[in-house]
Protein backbone atom coordinates (compact mmCIF):
# COMPACT_ATOMS: atom_id res chain seq x y z
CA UNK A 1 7.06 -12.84 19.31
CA UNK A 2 10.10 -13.17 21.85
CA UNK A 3 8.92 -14.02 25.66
CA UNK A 4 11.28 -13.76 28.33
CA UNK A 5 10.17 -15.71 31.71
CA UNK A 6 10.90 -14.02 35.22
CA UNK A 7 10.60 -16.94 36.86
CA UNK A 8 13.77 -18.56 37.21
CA UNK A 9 15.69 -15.26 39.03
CA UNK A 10 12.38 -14.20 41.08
CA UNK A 11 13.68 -15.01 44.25
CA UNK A 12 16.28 -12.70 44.42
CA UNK A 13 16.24 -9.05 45.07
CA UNK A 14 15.18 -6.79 42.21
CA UNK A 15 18.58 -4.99 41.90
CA UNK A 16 20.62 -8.10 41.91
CA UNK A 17 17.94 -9.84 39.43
CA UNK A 18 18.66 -6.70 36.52
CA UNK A 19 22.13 -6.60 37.86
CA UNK A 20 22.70 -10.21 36.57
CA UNK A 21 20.54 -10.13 33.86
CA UNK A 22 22.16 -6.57 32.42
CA UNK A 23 25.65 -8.24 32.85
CA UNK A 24 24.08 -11.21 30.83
CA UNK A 25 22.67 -9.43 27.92
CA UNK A 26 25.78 -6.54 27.95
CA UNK A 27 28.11 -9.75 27.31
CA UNK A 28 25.67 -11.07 24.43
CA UNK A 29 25.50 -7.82 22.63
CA UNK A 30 29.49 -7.53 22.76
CA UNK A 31 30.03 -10.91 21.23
CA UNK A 32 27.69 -10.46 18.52
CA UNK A 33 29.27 -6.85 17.62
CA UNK A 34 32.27 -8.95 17.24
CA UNK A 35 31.02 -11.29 15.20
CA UNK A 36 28.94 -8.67 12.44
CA UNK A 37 31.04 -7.30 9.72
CA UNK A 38 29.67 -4.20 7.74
CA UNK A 39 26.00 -4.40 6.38
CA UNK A 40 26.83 -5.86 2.76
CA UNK A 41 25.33 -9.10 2.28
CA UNK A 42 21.49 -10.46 3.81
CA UNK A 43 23.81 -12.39 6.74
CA UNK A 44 25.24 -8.66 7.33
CA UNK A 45 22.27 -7.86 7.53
CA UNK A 46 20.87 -11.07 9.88
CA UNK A 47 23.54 -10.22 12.03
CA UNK A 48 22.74 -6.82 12.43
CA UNK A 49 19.09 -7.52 13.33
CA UNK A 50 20.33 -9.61 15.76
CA UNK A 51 22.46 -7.71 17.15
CA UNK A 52 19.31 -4.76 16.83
CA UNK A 53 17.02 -6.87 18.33
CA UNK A 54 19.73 -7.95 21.25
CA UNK A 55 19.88 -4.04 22.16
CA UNK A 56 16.63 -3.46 22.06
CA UNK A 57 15.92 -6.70 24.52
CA UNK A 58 18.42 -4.81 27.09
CA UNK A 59 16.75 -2.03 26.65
CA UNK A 60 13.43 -3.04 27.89
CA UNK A 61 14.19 -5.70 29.81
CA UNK A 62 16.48 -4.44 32.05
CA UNK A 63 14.15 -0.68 32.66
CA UNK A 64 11.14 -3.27 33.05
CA UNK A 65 13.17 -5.10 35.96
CA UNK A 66 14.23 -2.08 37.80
CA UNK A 67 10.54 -1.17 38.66
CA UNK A 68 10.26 -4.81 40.66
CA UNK A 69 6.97 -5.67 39.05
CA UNK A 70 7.39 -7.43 36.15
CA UNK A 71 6.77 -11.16 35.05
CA UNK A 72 7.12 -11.33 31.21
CA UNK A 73 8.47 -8.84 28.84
CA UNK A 74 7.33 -9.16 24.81
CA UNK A 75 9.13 -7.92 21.91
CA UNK A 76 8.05 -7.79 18.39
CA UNK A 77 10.25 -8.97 15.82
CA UNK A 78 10.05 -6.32 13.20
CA UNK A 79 13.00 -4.52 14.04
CA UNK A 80 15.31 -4.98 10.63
CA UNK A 81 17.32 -2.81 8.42
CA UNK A 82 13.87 -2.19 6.13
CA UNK A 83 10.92 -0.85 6.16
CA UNK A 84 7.89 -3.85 8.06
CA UNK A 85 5.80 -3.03 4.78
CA UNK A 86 8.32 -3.96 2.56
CA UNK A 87 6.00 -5.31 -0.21
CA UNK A 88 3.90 -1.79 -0.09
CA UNK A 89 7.28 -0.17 0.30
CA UNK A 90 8.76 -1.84 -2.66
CA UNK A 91 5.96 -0.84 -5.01
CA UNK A 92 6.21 2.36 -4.29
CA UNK A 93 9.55 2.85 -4.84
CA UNK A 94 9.89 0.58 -8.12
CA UNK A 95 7.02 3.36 -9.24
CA UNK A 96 8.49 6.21 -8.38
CA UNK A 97 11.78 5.38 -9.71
CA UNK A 98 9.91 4.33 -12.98
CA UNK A 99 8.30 7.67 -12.97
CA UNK A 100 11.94 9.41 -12.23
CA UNK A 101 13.14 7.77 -15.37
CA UNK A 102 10.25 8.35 -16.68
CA UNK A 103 9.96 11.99 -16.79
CA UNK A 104 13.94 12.31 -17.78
CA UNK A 105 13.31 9.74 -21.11
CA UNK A 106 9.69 11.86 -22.07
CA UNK A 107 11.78 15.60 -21.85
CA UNK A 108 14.63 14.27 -23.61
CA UNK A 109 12.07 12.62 -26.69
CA UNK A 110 9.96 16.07 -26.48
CA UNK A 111 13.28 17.39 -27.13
CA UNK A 112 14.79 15.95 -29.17
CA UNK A 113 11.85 14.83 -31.90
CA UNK A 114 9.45 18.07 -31.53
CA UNK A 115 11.59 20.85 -30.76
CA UNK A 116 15.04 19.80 -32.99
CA UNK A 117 17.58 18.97 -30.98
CA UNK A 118 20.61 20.66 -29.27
CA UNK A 119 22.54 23.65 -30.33
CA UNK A 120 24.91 26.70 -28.78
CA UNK A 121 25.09 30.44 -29.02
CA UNK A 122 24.93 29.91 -32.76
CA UNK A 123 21.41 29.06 -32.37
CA UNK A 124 19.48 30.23 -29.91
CA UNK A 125 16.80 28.30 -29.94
CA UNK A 126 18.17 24.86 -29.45
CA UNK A 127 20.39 26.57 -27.30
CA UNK A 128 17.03 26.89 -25.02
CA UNK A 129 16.18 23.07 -25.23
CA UNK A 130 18.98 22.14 -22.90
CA UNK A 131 16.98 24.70 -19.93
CA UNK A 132 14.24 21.79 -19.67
CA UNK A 133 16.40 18.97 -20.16
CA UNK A 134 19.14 19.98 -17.33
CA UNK A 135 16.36 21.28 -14.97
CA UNK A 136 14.31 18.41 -15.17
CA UNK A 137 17.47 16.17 -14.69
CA UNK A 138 18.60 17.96 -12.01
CA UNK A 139 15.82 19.58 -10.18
CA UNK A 140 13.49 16.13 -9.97
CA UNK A 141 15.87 13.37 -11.06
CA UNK A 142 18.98 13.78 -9.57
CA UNK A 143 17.71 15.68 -6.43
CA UNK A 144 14.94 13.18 -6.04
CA UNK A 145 17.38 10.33 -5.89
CA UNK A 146 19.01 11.96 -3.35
CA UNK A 147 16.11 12.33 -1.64
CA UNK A 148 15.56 8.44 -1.75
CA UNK A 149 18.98 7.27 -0.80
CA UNK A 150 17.87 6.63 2.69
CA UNK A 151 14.90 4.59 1.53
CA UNK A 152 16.41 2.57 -1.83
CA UNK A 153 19.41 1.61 0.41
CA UNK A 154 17.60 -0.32 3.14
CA UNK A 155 21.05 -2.50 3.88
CA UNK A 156 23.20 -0.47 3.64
CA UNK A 157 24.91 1.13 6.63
CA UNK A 158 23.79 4.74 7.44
CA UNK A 159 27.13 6.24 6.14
CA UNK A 160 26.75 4.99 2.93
CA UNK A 161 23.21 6.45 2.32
CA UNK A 162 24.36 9.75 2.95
CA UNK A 163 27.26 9.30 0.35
CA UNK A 164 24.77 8.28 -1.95
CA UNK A 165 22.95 11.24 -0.58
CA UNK A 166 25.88 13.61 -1.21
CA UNK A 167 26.70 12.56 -4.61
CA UNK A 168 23.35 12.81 -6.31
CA UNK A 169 23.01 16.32 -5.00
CA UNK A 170 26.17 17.34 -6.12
CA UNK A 171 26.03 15.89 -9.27
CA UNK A 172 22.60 18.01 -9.33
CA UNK A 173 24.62 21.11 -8.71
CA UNK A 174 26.65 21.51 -12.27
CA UNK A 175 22.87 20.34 -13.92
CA UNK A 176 20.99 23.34 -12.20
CA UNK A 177 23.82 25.83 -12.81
CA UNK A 178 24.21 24.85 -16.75
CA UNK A 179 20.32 24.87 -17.20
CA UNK A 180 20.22 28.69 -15.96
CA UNK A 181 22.81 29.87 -18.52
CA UNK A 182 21.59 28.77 -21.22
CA UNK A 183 17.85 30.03 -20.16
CA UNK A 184 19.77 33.05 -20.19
CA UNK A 185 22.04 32.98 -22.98
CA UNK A 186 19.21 32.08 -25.77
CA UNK A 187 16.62 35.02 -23.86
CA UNK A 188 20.34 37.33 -24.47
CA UNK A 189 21.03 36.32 -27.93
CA UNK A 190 17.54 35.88 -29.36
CA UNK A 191 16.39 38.54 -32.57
CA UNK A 192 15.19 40.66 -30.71
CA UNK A 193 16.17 39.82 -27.09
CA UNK A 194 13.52 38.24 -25.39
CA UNK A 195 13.09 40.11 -21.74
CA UNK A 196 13.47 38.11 -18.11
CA UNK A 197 11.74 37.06 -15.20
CA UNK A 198 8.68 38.30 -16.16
CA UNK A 199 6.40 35.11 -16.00
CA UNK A 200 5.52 33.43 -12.96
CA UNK A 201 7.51 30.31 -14.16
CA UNK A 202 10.87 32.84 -13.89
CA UNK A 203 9.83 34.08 -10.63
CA UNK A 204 9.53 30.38 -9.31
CA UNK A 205 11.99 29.19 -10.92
CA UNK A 206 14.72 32.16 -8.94
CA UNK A 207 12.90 30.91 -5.47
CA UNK A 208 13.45 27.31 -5.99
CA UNK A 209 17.49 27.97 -6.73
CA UNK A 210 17.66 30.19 -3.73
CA UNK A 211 16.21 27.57 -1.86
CA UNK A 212 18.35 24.77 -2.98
CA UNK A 213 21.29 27.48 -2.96
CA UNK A 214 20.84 27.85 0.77
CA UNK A 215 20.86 23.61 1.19
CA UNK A 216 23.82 23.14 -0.50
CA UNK A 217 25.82 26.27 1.51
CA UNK A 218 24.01 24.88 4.61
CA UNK A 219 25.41 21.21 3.92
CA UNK A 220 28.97 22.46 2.89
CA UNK A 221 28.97 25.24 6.24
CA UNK A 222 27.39 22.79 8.56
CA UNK A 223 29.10 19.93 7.22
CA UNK A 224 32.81 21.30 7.53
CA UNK A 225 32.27 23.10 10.80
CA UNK A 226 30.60 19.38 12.25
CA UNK A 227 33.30 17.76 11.53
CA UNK A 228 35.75 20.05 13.25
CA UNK A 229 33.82 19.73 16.20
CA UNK A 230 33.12 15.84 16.03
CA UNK A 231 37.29 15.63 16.89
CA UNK A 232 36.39 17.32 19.97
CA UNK A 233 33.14 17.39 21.75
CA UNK A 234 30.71 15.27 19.63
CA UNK A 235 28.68 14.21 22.78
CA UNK A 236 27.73 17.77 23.21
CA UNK A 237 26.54 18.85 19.80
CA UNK A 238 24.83 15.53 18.64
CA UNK A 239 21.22 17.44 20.32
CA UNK A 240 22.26 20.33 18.27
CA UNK A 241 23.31 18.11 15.13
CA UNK A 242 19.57 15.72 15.39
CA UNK A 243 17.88 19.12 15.52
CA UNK A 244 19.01 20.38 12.50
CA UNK A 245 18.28 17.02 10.62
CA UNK A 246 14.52 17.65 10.48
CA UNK A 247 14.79 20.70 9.22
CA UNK A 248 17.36 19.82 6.66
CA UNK A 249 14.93 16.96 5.10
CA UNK A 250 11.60 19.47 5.23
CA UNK A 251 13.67 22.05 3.34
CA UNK A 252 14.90 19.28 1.03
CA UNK A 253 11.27 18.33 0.25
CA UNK A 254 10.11 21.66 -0.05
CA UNK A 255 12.76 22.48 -2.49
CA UNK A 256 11.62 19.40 -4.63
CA UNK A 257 8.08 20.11 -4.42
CA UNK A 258 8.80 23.61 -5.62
CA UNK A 259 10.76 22.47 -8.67
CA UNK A 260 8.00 19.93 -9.73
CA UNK A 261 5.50 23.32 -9.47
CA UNK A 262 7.80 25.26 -11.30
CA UNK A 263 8.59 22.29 -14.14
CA UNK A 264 4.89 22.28 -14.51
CA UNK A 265 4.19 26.21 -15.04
CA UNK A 266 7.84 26.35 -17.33
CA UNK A 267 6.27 22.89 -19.30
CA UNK A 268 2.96 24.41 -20.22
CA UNK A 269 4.35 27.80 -20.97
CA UNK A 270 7.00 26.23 -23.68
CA UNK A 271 3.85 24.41 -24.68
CA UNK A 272 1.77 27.08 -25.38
CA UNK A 273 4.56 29.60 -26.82
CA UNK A 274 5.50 26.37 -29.19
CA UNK A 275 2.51 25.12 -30.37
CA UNK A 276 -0.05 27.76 -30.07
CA UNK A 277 -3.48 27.37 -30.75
CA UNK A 278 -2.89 23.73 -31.72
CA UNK A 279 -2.18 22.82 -28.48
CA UNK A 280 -6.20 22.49 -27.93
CA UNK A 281 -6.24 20.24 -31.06
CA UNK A 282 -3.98 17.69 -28.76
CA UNK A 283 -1.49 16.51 -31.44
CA UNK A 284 1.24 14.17 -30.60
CA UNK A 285 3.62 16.59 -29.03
CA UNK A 286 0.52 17.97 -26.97
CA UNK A 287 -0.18 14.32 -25.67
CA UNK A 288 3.96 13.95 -25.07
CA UNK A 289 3.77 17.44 -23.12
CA UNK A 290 0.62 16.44 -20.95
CA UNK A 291 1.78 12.88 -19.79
CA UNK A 292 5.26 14.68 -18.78
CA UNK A 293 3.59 16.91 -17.29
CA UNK A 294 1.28 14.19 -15.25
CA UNK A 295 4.27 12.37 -14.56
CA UNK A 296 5.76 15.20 -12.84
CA UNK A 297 2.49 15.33 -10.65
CA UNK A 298 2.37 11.96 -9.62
CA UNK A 299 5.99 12.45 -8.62
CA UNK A 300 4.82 15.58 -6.28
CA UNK A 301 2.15 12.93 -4.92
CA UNK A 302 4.65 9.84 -4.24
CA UNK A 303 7.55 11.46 -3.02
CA UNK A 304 6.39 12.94 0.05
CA UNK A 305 4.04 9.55 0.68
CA UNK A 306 7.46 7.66 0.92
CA UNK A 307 9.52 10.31 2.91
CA UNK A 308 7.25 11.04 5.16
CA UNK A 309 4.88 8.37 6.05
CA UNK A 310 6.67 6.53 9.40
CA UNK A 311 6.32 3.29 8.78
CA UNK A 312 8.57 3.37 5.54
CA UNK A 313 11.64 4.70 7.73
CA UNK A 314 14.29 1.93 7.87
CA UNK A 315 15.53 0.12 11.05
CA UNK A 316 11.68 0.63 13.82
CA UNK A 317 11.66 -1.44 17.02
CA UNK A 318 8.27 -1.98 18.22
CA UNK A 319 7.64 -3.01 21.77
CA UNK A 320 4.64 -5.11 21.45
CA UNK A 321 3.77 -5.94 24.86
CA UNK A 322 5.16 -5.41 28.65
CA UNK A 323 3.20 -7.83 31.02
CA UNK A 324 2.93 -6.83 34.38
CA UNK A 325 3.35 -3.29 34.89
């Protein structure tokens, strides 16, 4: 806990007391934004909470003083560059990146050992097998990564995590894209053809792409035409640019959530069409399919747990206390 004492400026007038006191504090936060390099080691990142917790200490202090009534201002101390429940935190995300992994290594070995592998045009049906593989990879691994690049990279400075951000997604793109064709191409080339978008697995599977279509077109749109504008008014768009921010992340979550549902419906369809009446018997490819499948569900569980619940988000000041008000 940080206490600052009144006492020693009470005797003069309440304008000149924050007038000295915000020239004192301005002066401290401009040496120590001299002083901090970049976030990229832990004394980046001391210096940064310092210099956080400096800002912060204007803040406050100096709106406290104006109203003439206060003695003793407190501030808590768990303003840093990660989450306060950084144990909790931690877990969480070590498990849900297990589980990320996770589900990529099971689809691959379901793959690879129970359904035979790879092939093209040639062969139709191992033509098919790259539809979960490239789905799964891009849909939930590399989107969810994306999604956690602005909790995994707690020190790292805010431009960075949406890099990270940017290049998971787009690596997602060519995944998503490739995984669609060859649905397509082994349906097209199959003796007989085998017809489309007729299960509820197809139909999810077109909504999900047209939602994560519109995301990436959003991000490209928005993202060109924002930085046009940033060279000449960015004052007077940054309301416009935090407002579209929340609705960017609950479409992004959305998205994911959908292509975990549809993973699910498209895993226990294969599942069914492949093994058939065995798959009650619960073989060794049924058990493979079912803890994939529970995998995926525990990701729909976590996910939203760690993007959503506030006290995960990086960098919170908490005012503890304000005495005399």
């Amino acid at each position: 806990m940080l206490f600052v004492q009144t006492s020693s400026i009470s005797r003069l007038p309440v304008s000149q007391q924050s007038g000295r006191l915000e020239i004192f504090i301005n002066l401290s936060s401009i040496l120590l934004i001299k002083i901090s390099p970049p976030l990229s080691s832990v004394r980046d990142c001391f210096y940064r909470l310092l210099h956080t917790s400096v800002l912060a200490f204007h803040r406050f202090t100096i709106m406290a003083f104006k109203s003439g009534k206060v003695e003793t201002v407190s501030i808590s101390e768990e303003g840093s560059s990660s989450p306060p429940n950084w144990c909790f935190f931690g877990w969480l995300l070590a498990l849900t990146q297990l589980l990320l992994h996770g589900a990529l290594g099971l689809v691959l070995f379901w793959v690879i050992y129970y359904l035979g592998g790879f092939g093209w045009q040639d062969q139709p049906k191992l033509e098919f097998n790259y539809h979960p593989v490239l789905m799964i990879g891009g849909f939930v691994y590399l989107s969810g990564n994306a999604l956690l690049s602005y909790r995994s990279f707690g020190c790292c400075r805010h431009i960075y995590k949406k890099l990270f951000h940017t290049v998971f997604h787009i690596l997602a793109v060519p995944a998503i894209v490739m995984g669609f064709i060859t649905v397509w191409d082994s349906r097209n080339l199959s003796v007989p053809p085998i017809a489309n978008f007729w299960s509820l697995h197809s139909w999810m599977g077109l909504t999900t792409m047209g939602l994560f279509a519109i995301q990436v077109v959003r991000t490209l749109v928005v993202g060109f035409f924002s930085f046009l504008i940033l060279l000449c008014c960015e004052a007077r768009t940054a309301a416009l640019r935090a407002a579209l921010v929340p609705v960017h992340a609950t479409f992004g979550l959305i998205t994911f959530l959908m292509a975990i549902a549809t993973c699910l419906t498209g895993i226990t369809e294969k599942a069914i069409n492949s093994l058939g009446a065995k798959y009650r018997d619960l073989g060794d490819e049924a058990i493979v399919v079912n803890v994939l499948a529970v995998t995926l569900l525990a990701l729909m569980i976590l996910m939203p747990v760690l993007l959503l619940f506030d006290k995960f988000r990086a960098r919170r000041i908490h005012v503890v206390a304000v005495h005399g008000l």
